[in-house]
C-alpha atoms as a PDB file:
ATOM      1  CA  UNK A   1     354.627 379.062 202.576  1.00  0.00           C
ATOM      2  CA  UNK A   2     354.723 375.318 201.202  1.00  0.00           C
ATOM      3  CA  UNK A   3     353.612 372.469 202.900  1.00  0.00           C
ATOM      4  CA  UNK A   4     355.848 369.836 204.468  1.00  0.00           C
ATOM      5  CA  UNK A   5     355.253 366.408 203.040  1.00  0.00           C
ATOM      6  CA  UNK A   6     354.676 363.834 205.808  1.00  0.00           C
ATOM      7  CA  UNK A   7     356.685 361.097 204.200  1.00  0.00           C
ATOM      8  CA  UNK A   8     358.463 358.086 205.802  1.00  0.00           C
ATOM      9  CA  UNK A   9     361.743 358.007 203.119  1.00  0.00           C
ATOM     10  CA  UNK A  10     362.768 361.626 201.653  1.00  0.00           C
ATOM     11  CA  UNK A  11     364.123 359.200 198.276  1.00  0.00           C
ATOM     12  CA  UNK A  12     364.109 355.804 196.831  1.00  0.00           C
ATOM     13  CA  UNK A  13     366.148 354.033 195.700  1.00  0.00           C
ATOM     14  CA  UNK A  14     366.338 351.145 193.308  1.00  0.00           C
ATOM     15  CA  UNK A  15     368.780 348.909 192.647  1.00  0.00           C
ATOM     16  CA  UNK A  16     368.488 346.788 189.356  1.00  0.00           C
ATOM     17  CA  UNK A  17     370.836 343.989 189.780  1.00  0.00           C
ATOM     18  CA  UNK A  18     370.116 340.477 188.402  1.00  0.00           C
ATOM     19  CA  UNK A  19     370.907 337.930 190.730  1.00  0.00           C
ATOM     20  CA  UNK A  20     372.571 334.772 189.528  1.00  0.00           C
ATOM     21  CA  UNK A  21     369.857 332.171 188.865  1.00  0.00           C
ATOM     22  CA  UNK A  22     371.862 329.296 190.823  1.00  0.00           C
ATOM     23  CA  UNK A  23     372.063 331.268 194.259  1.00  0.00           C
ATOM     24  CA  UNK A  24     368.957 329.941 195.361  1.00  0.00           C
ATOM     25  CA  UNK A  25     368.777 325.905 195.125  1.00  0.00           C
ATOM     26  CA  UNK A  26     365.680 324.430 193.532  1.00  0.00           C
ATOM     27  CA  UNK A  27     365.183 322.155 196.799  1.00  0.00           C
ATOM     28  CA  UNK A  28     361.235 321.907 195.700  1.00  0.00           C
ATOM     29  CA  UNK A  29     361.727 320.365 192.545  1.00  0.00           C
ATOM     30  CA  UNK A  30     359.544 323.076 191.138  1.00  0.00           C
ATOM     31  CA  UNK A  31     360.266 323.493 187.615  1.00  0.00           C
ATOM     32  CA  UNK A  32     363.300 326.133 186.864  1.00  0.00           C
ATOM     33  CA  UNK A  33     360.914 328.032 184.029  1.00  0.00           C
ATOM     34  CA  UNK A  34     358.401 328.858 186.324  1.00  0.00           C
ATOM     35  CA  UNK A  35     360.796 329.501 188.937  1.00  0.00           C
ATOM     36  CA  UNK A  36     361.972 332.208 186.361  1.00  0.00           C
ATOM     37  CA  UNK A  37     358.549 333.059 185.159  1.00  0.00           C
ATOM     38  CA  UNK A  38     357.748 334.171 188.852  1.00  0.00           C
ATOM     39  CA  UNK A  39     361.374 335.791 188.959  1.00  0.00           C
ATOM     40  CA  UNK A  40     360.812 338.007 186.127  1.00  0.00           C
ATOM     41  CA  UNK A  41     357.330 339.134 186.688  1.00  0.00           C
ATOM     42  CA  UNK A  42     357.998 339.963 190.396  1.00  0.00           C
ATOM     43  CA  UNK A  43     360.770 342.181 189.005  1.00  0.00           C
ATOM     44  CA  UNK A  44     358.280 343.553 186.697  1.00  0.00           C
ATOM     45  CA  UNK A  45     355.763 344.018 189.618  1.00  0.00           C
ATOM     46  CA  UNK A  46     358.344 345.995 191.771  1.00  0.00           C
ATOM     47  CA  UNK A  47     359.044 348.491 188.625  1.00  0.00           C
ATOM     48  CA  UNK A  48     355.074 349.396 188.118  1.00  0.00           C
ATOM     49  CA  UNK A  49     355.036 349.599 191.241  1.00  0.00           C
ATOM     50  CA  UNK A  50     358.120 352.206 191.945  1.00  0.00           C
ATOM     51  CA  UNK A  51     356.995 353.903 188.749  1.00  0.00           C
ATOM     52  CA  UNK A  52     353.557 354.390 189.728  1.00  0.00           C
ATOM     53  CA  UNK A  53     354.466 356.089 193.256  1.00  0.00           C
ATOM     54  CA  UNK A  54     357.143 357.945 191.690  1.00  0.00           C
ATOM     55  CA  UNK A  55     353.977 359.695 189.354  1.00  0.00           C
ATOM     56  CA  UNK A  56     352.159 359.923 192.136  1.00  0.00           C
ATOM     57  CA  UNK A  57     354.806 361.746 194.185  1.00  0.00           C
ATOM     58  CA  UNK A  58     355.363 364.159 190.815  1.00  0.00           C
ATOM     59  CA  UNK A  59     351.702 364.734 190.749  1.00  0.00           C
ATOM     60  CA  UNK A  60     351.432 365.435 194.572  1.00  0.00           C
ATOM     61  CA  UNK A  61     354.280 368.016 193.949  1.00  0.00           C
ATOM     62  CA  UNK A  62     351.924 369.480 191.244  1.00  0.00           C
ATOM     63  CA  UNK A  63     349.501 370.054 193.542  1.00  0.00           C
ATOM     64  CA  UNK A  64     351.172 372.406 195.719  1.00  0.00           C
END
């Protein structure tokens, strides 16, 4: 008989949609490259991330 995974969402789900860079004002006066620096590697943050519990998931499956 297989075990029941005790997991909080059964999927996830991603959503790659590039926001428009003026929909947040600059009220800081930071600079707009970093402001897109950060931007991008948050996004790339959030994939690893997503791709690294999605392996982990597969190899949890593995297991059992």
């Amino acid at each position: 008989m297989a075990r029941q995974r005790d997991t909080i969402a059964g999927r996830l789900r991603l959503v790659l949609d590039t926001p428009d860079a003026n929909v947040t004002p600059l009220r800081t006066g930071a600079d707009p490259r970093l402001v897109s620096l950060v931007r991008l590697l948050a996004r790339q943050a959030a994939r690893d991330f997503v791709n690294a519990e999605g392996e982990a998931a597969r190899r949890c499956d593995l297991q059992d």
